[in-house]
N, C-alpha and C. Protein backbone atom coordinates (compact mmCIF):
# COMPACT_ATOMS: atom_id res chain seq x y z
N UNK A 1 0.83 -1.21 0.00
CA UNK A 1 0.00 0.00 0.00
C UNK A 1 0.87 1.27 0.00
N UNK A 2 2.19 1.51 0.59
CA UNK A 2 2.59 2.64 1.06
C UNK A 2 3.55 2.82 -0.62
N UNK A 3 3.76 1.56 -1.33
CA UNK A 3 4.45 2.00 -2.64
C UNK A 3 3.53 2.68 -3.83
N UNK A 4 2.43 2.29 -3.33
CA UNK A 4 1.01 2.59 -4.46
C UNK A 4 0.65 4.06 -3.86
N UNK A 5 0.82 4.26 -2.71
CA UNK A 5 0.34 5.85 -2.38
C UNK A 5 1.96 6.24 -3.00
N UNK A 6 3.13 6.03 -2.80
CA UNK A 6 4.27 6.59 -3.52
C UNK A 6 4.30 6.91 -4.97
N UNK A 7 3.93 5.59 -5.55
CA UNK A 7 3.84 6.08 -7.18
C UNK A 7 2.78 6.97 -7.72
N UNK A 8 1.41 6.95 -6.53
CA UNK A 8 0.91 8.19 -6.70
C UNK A 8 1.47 9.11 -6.96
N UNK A 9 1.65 9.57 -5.73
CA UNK A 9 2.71 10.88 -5.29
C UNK A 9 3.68 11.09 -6.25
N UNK A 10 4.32 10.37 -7.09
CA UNK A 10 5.78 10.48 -8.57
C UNK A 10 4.40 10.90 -9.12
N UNK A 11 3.66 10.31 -9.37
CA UNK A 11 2.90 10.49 -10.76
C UNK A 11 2.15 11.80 -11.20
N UNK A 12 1.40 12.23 -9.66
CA UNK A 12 1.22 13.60 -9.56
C UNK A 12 2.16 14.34 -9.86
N UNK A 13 3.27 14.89 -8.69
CA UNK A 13 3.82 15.57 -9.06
C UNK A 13 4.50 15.85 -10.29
N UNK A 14 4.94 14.62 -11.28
CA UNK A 14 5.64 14.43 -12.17
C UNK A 14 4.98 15.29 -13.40
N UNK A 15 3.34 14.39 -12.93
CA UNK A 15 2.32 15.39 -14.32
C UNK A 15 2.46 17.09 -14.08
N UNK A 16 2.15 17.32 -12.88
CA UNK A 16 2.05 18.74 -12.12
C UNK A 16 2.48 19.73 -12.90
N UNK A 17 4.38 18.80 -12.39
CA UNK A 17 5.73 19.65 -12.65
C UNK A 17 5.80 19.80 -13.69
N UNK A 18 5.48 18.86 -14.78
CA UNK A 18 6.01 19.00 -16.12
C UNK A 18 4.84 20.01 -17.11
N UNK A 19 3.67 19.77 -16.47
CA UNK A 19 2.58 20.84 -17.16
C UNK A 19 2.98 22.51 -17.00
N UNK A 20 3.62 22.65 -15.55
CA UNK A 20 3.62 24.03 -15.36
C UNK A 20 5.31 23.81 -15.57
N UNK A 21 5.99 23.34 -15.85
CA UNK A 21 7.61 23.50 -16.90
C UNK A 21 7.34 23.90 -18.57
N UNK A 22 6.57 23.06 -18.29
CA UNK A 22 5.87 23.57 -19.92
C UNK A 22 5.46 24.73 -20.66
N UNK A 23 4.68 25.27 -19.43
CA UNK A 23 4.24 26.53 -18.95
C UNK A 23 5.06 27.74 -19.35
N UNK A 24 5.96 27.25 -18.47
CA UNK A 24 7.04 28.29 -17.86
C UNK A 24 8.43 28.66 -19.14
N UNK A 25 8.40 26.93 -20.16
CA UNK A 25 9.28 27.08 -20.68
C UNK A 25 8.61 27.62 -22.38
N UNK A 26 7.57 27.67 -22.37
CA UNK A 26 6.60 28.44 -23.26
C UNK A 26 6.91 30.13 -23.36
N UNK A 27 6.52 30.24 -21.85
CA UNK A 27 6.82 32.05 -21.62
C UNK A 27 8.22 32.33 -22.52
N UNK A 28 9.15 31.84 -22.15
CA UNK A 28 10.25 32.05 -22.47
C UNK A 28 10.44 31.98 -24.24
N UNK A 29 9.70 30.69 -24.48
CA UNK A 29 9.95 31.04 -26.22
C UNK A 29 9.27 31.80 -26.71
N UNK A 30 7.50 32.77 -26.05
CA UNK A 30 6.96 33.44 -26.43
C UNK A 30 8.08 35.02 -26.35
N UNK A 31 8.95 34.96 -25.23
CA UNK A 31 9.74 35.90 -25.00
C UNK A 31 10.27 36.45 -25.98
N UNK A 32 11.21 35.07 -26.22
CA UNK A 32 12.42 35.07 -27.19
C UNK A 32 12.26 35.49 -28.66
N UNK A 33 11.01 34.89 -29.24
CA UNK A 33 10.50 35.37 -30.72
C UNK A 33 9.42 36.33 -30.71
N UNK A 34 9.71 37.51 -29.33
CA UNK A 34 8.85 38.04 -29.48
C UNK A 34 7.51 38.44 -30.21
N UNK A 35 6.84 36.88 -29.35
CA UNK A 35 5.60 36.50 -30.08
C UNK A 35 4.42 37.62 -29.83
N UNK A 36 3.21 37.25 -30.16
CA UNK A 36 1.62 38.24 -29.55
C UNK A 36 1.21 37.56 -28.48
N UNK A 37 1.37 38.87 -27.41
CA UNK A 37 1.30 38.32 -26.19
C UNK A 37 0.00 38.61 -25.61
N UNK A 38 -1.30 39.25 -27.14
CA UNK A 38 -2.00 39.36 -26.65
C UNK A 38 -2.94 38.47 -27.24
N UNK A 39 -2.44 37.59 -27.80
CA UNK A 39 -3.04 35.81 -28.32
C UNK A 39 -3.39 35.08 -27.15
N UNK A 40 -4.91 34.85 -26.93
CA UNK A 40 -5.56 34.32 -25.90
C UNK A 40 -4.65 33.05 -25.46
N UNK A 41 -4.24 32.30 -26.11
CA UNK A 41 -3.09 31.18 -25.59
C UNK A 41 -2.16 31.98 -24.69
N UNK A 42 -1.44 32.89 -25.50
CA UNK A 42 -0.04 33.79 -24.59
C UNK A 42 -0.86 34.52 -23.31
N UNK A 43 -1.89 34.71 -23.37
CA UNK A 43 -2.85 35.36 -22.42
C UNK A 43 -2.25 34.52 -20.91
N UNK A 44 -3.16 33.15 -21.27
CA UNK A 44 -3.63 31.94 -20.29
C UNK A 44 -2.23 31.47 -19.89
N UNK A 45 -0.82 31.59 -20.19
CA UNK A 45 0.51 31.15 -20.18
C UNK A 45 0.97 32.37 -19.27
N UNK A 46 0.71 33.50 -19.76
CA UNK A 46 1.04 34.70 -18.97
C UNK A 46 0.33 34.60 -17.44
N UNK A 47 -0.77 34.36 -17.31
CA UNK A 47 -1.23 34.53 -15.93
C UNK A 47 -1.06 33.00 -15.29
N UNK A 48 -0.87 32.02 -15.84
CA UNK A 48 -0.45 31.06 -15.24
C UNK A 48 0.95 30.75 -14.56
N UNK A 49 1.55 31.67 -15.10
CA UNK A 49 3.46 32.07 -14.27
C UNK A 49 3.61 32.99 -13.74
N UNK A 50 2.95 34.37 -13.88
CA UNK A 50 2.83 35.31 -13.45
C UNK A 50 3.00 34.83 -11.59
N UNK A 51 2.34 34.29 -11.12
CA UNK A 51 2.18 34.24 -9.39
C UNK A 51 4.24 33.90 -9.21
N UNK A 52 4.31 33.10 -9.48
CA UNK A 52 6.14 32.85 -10.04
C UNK A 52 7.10 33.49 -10.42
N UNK A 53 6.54 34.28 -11.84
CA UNK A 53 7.64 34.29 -12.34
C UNK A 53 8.18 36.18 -11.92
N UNK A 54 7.14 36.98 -11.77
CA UNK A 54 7.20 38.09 -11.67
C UNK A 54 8.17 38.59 -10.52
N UNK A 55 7.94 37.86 -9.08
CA UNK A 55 8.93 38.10 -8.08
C UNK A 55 10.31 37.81 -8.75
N UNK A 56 10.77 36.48 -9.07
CA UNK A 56 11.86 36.52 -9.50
C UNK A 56 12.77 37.89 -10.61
N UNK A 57 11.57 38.37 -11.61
CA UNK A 57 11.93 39.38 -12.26
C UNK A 57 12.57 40.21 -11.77
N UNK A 58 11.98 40.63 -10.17
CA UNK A 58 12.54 41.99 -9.09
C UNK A 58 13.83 41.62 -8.93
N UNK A 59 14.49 40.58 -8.85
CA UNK A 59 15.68 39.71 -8.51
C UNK A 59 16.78 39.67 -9.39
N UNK A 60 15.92 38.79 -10.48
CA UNK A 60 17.05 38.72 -12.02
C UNK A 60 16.38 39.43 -13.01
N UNK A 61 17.17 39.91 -13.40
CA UNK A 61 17.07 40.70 -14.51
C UNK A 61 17.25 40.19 -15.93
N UNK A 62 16.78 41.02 -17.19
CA UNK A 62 17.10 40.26 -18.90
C UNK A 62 17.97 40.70 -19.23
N UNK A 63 18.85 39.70 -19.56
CA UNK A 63 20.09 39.98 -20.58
C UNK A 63 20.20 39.83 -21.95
N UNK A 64 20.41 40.92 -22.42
CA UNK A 64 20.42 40.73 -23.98
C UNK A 64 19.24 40.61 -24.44
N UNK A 65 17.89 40.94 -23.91
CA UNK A 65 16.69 40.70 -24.25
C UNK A 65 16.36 39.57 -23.98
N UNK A 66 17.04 38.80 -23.39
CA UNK A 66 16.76 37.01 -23.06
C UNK A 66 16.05 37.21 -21.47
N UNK A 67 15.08 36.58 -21.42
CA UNK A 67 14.00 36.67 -20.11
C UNK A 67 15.30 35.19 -18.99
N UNK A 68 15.67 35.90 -18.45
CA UNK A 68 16.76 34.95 -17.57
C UNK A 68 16.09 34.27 -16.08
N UNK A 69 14.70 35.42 -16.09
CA UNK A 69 13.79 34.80 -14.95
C UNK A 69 13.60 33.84 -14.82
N UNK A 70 12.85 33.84 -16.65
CA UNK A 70 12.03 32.48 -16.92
C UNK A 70 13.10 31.30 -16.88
N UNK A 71 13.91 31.26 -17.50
CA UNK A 71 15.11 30.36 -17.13
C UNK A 71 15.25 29.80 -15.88
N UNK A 72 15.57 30.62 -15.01
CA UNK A 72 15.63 30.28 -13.84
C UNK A 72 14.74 29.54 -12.99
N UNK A 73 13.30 30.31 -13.46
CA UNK A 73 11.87 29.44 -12.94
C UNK A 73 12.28 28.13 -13.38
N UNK A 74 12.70 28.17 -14.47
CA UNK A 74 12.17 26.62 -15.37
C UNK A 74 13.26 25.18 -14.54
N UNK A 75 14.57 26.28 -14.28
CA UNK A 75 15.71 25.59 -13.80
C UNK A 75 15.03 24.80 -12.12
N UNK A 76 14.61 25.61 -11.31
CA UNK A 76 14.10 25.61 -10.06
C UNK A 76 12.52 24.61 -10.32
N UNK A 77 11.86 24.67 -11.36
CA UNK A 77 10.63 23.85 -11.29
C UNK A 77 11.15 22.22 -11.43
N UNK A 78 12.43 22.28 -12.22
CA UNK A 78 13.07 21.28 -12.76
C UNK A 78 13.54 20.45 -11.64
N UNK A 79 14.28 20.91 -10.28
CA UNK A 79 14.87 20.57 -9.34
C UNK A 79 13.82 19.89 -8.94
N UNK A 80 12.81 20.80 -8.38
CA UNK A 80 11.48 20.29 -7.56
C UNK A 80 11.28 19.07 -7.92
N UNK A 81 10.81 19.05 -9.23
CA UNK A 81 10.46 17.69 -9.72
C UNK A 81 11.10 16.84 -9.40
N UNK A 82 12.78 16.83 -9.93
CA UNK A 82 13.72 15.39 -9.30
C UNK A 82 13.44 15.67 -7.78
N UNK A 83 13.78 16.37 -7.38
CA UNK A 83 13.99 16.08 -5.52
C UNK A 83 12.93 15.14 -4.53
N UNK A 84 11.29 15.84 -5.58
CA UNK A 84 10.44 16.12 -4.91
C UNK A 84 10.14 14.55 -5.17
N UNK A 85 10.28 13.99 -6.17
CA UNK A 85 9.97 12.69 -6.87
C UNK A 85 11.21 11.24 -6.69
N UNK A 86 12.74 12.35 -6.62
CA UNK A 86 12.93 11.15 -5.45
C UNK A 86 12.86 10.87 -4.59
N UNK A 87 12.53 11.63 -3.20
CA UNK A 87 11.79 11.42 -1.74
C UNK A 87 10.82 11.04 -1.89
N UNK A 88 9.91 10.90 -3.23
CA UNK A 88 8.78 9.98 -2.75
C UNK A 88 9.08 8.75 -3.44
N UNK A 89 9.67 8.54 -4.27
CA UNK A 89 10.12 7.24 -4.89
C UNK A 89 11.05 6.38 -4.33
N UNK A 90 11.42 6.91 -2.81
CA UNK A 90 12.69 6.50 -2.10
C UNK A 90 13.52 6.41 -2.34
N UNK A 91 14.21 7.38 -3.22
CA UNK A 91 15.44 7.07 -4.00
C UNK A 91 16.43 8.21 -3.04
N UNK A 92 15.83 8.55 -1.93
CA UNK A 92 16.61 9.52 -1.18
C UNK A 92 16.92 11.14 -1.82
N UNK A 93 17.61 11.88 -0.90
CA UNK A 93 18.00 13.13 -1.17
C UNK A 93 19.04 13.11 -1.98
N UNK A 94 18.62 13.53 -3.73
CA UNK A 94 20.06 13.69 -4.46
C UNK A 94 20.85 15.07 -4.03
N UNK A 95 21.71 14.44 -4.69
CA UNK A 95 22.89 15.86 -4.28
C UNK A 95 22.26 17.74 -5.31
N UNK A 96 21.92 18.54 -4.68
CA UNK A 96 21.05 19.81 -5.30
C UNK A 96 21.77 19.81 -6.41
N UNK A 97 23.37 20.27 -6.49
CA UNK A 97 23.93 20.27 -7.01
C UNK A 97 23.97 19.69 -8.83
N UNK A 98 24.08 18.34 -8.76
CA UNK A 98 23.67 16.78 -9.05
C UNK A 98 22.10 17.52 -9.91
N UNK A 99 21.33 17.77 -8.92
CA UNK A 99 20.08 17.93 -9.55
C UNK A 99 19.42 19.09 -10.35
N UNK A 100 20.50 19.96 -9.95
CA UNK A 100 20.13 21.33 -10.12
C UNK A 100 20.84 21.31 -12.25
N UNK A 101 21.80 19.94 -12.36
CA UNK A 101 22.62 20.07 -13.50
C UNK A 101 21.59 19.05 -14.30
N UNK A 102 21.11 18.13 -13.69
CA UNK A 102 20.31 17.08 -14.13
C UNK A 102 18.51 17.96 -14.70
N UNK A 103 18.99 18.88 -13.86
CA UNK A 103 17.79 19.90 -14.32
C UNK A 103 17.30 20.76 -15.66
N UNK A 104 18.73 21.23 -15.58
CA UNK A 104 19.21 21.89 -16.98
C UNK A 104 19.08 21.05 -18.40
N UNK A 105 19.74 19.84 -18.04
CA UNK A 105 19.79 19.20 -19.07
C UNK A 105 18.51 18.33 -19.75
N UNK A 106 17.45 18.23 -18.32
CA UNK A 106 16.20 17.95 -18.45
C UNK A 106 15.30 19.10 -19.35
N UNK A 107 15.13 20.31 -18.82
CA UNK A 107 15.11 21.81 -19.61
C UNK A 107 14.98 21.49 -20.87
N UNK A 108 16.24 21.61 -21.08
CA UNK A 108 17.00 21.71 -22.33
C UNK A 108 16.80 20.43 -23.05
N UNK A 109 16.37 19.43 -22.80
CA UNK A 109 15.54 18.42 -23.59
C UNK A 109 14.26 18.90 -23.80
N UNK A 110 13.32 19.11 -22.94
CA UNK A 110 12.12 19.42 -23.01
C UNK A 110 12.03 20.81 -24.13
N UNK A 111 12.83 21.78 -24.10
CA UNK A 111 12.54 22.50 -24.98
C UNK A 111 12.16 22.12 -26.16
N UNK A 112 13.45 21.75 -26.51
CA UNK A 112 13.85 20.50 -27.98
C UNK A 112 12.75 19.53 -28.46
N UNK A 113 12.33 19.02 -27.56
CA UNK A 113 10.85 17.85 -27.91
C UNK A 113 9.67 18.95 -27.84
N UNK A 114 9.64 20.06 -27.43
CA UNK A 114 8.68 21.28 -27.58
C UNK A 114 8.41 21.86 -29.32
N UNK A 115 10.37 22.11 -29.37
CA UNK A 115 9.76 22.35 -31.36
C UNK A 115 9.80 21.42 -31.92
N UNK A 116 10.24 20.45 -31.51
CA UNK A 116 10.14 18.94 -32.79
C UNK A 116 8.48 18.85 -32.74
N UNK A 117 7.95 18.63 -32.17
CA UNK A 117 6.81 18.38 -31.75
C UNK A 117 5.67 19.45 -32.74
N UNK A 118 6.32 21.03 -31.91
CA UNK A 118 5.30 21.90 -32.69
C UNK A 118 6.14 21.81 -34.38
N UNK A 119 6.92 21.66 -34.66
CA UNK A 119 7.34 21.71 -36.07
C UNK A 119 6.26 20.52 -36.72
N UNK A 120 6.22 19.13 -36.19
CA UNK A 120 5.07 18.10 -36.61
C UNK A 120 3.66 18.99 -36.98
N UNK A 121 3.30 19.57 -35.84
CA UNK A 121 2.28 19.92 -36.03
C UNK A 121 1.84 21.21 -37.09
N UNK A 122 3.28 21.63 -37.27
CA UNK A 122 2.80 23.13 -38.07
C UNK A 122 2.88 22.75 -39.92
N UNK A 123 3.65 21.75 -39.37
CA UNK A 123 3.54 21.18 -41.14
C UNK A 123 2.57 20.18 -41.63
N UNK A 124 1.38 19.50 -40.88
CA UNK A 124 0.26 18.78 -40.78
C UNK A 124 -0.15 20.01 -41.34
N UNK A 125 -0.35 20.49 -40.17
CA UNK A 125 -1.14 21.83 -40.79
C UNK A 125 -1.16 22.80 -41.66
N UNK A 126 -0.19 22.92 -41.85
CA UNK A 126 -0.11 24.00 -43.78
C UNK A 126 0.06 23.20 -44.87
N UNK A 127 -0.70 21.48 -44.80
CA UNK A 127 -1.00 20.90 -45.62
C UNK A 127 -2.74 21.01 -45.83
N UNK A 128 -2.88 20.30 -44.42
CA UNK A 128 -4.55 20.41 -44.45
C UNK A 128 -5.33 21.37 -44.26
N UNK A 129 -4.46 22.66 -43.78
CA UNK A 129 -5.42 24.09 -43.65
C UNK A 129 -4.27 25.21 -43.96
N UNK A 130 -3.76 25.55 -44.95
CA UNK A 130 -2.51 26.33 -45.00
C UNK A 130 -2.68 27.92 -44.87
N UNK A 131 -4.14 28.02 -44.65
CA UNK A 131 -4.17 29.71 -44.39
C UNK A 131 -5.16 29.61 -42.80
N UNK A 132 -4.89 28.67 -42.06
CA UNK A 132 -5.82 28.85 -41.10
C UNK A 132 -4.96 30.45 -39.98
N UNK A 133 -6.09 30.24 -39.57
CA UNK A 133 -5.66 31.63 -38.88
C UNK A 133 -6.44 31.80 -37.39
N UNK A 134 -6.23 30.20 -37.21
CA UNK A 134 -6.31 29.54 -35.38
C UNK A 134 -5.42 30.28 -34.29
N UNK A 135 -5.69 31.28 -33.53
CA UNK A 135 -4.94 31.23 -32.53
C UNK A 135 -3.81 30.29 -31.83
N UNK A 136 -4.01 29.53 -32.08
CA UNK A 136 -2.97 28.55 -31.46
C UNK A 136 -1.97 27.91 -32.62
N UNK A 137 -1.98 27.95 -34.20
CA UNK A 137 -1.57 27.92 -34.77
C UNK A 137 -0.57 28.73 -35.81
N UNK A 138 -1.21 30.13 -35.38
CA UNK A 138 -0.51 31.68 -35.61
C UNK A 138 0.49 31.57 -34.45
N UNK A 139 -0.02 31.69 -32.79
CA UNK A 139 1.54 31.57 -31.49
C UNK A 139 2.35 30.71 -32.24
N UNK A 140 2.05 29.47 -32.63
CA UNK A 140 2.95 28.17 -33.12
C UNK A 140 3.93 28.67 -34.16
N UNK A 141 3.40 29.39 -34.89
CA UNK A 141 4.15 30.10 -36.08
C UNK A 141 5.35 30.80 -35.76
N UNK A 142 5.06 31.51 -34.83
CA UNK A 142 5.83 32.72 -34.23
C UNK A 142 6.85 32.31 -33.60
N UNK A 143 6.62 30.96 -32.52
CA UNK A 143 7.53 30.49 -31.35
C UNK A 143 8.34 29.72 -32.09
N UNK A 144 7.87 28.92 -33.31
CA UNK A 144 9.44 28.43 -34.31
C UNK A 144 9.73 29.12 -34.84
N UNK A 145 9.53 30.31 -35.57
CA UNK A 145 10.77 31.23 -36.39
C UNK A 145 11.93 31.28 -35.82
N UNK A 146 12.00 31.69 -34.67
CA UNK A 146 13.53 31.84 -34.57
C UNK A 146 14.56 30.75 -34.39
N UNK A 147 13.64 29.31 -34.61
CA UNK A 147 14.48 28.20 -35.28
C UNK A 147 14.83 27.57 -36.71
N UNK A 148 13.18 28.08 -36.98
CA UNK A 148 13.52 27.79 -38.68
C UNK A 148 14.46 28.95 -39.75
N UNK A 149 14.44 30.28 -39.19
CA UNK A 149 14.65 31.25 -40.43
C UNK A 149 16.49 31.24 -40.32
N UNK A 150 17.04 30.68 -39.32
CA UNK A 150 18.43 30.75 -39.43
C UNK A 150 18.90 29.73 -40.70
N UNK A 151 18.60 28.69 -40.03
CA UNK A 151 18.28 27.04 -41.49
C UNK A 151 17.47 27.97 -43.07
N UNK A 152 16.58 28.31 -42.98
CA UNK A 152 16.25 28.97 -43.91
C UNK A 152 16.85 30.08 -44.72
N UNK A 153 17.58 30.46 -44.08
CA UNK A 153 18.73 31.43 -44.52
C UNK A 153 19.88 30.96 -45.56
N UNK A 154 19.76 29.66 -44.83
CA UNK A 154 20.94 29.11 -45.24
C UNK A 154 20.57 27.99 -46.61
N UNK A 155 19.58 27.09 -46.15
CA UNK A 155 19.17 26.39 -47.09
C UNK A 155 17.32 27.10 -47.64
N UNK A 156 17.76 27.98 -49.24
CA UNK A 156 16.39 28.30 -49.61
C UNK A 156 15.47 27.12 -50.07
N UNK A 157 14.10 27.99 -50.69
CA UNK A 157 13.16 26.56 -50.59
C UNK A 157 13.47 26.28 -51.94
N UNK A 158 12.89 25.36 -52.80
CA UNK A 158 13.65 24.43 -54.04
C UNK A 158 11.72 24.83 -54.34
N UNK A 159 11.78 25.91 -55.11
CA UNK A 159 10.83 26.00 -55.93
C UNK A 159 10.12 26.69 -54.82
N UNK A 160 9.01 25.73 -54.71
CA UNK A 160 7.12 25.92 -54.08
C UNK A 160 7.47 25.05 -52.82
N UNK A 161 8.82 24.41 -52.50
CA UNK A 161 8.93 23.61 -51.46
C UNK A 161 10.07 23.77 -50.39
N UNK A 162 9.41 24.19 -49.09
CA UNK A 162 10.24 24.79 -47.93
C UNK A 162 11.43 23.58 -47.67
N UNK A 163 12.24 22.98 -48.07
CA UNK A 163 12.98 21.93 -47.18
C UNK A 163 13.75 22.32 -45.94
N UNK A 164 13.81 23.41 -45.53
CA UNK A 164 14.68 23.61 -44.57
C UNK A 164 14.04 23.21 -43.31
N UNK A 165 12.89 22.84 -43.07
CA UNK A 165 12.41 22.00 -41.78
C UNK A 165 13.22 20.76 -41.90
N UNK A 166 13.80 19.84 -42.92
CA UNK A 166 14.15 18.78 -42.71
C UNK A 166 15.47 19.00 -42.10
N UNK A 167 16.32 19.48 -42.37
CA UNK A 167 17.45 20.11 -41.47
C UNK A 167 17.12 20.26 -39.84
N UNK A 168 16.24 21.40 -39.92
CA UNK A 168 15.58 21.55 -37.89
C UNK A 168 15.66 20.15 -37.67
N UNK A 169 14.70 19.56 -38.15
CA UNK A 169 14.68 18.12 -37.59
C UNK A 169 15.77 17.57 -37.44
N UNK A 170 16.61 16.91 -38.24
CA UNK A 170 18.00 16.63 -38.15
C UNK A 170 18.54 17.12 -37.12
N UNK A 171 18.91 18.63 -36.87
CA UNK A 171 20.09 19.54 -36.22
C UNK A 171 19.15 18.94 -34.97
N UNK A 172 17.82 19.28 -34.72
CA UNK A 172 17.07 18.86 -33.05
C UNK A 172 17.21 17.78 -32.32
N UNK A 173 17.16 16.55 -33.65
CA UNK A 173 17.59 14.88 -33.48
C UNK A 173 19.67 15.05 -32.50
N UNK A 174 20.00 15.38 -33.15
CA UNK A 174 21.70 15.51 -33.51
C UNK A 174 21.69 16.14 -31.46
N UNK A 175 20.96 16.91 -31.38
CA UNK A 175 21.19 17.67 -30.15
C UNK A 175 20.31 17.18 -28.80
N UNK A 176 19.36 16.18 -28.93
CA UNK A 176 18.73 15.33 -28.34
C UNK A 176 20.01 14.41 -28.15
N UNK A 177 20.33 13.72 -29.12
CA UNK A 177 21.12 12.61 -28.71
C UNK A 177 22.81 13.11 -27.64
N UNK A 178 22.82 14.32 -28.02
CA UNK A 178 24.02 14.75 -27.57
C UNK A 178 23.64 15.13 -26.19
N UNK A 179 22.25 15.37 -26.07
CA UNK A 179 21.78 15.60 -24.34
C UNK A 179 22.37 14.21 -23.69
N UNK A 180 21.28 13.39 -24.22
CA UNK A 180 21.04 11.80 -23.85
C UNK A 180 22.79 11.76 -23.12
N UNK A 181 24.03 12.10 -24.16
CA UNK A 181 25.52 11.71 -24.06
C UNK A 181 25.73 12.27 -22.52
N UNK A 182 25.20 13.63 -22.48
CA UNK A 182 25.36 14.39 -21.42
C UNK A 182 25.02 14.01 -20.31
N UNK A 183 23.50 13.58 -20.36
CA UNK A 183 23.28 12.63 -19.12
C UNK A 183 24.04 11.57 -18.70
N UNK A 184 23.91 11.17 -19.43
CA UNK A 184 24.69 9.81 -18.95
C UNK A 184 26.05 10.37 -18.39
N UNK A 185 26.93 10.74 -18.95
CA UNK A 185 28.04 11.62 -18.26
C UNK A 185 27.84 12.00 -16.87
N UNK A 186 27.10 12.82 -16.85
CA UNK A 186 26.42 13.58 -15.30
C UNK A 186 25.69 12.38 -14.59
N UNK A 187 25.90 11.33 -14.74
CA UNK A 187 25.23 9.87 -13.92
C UNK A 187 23.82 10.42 -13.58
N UNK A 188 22.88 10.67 -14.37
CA UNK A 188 21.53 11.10 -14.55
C UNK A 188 20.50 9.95 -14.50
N UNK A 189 19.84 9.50 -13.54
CA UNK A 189 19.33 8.49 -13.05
C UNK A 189 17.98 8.47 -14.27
N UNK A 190 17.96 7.01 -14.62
CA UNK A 190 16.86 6.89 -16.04
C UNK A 190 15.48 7.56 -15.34
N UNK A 191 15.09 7.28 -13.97
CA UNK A 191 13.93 7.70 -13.11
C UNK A 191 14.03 9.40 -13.83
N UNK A 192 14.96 9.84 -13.44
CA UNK A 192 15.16 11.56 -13.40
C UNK A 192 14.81 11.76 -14.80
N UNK A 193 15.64 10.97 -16.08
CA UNK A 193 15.43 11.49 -17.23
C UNK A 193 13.82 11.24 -17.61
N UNK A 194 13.50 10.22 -16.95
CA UNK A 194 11.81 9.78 -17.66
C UNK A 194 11.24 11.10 -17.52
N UNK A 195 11.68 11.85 -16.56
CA UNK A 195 10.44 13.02 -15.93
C UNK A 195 10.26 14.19 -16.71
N UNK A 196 11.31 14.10 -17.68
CA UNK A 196 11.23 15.00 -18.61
C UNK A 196 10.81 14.92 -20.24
N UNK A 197 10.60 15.65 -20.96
CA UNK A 197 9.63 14.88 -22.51
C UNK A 197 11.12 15.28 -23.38
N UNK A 198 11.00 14.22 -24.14
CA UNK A 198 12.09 14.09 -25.41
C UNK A 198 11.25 13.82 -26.56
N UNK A 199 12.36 14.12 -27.54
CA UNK A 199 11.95 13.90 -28.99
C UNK A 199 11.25 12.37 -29.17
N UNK A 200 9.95 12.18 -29.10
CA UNK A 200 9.12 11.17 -29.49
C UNK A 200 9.87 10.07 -30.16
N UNK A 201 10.37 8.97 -29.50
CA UNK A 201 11.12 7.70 -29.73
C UNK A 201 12.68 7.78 -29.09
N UNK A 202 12.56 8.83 -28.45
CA UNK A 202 14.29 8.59 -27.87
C UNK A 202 14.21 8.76 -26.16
C-alpha cells in the first residue's frame, strides 16, 4: 500500500511539474521570438506564471533581451520535480547540485521535444489548412521562427517547397542525442530522465 500511495505521489507531481515547466518554458519562447502576447493562448501562459515568475523578475534581470527569470523558474521547477519525486520514490536526497545540473539538461531536452513536436504539427497543418488563422496555430508560427529562419537562410526553398524544416529536424535529433551523451556523463538516473519529454522515440 505505502508503494502505491508513492507512485501516486511520482505520478502527480511528475504530471504537475512538467505541465507548469511547460508553462514556464513556453513564456520564455513566447519571449524570445517576441511572439503576440495578446493571443488568448499567450494570455492563459502569462497569468499562469505570473504568481512565479514576476517576483523573480525583481531579482534577475534580462540579458540581452533574453527573459533569464524564466530560465531560472524553469531551472528551479526542474529541481522540484527530481527532488520532490525522489523522496517519494525513495530514492533519497540527491545531491542539489547533481540535480540542479540534471535539471538543466532535463530543460534543455524538453525544450527541444517542444519544437520537434510543434514543427510536426505546423507542417500537418499548412498541408490540411494552410491559411488557417487559429490562434494557437498563428503563437505556433511565431515560437518556431527563430528556429527555422536561421536554417532557412541558409538552405532556400527548391521552388514551391520549404525543405529547410528537414534540417531543424536533423540539427534537433543531432542535439537530443548529444543531451542523452550528457546525461549519462552527469550519472543522470533513467527515473530523473523519464520526468522529462524528449523527442518522441528517444
Amino acid at each position: 500500500m505505502v508503494n502505491t500511495f508513492s507512485n501516486i505521489g511520482v505520478f502527480l507531481l511528475a504530471t504537475l511539474g512538467i505541465l507548469y515547466l511547460f508553462a514556464v518554458l513556453m513564456r520564455f519562447l513566447l519571449q524570445l521570438a517576441r511572439a503576440d502576447f495578446y493571443n488568448p493562448i499567450s494570455q492563459g501562459i502569462v497569468k499562469v506564471t505570473n504568481p512565479l515568475l514576476l517576483p523573480l523578475r525583481k531579482v534577475i534581470p534580462g540579458l540581452l533581451g533574453i527573459d533569464m527569470a524564466s530560465l531560472v523558474l524553469a531551472l528551479l521547477v526542474g529541481l522540484v520535480m527530481i527532488i520532490g519525486c525522489g523522496l517519494l520514490a525513495g530514492a533519497g536526497l540527491f545531491n542539489p547540485l547533481a540535480a540542479l545540473l540534471w535539471s538543466l539538461i532535463g530543460c534543455t531536452m524538453t525544450v527541444i521535444a517542444i519544437v520537434f513536436v510543434g514543427m510536426l504539427i505546423s507542417i500537418i497543418f499548412s498541408w490540411i489548412a494552410p491559411h488557417s488563422s487559429h490562434p494557437a496555430l498563428m503563437l505556433l508560427r511565431q515560437v518556431l521562427e527563430p528556429f527555422c529562419a536561421p536554417v532557412r537562410k541558409l538552405i532556400p526553398p527548391l521552388g514551391m517547397i520549404d525543405i529547410s524544416p528537414i534540417f531543424v529536424f536533423i540539427l534537433l535529433t543531432v542535439a537530443d542525442k548529444l543531451l542523452f551523451g550528457f546525461a549519462q556523463m552527469a550519472n543522470m538516473p533513467a527515473f530523473v530522465y523519464s520526468l522529462f519529454w524528449h523527442i518522441p522515440g528517444f
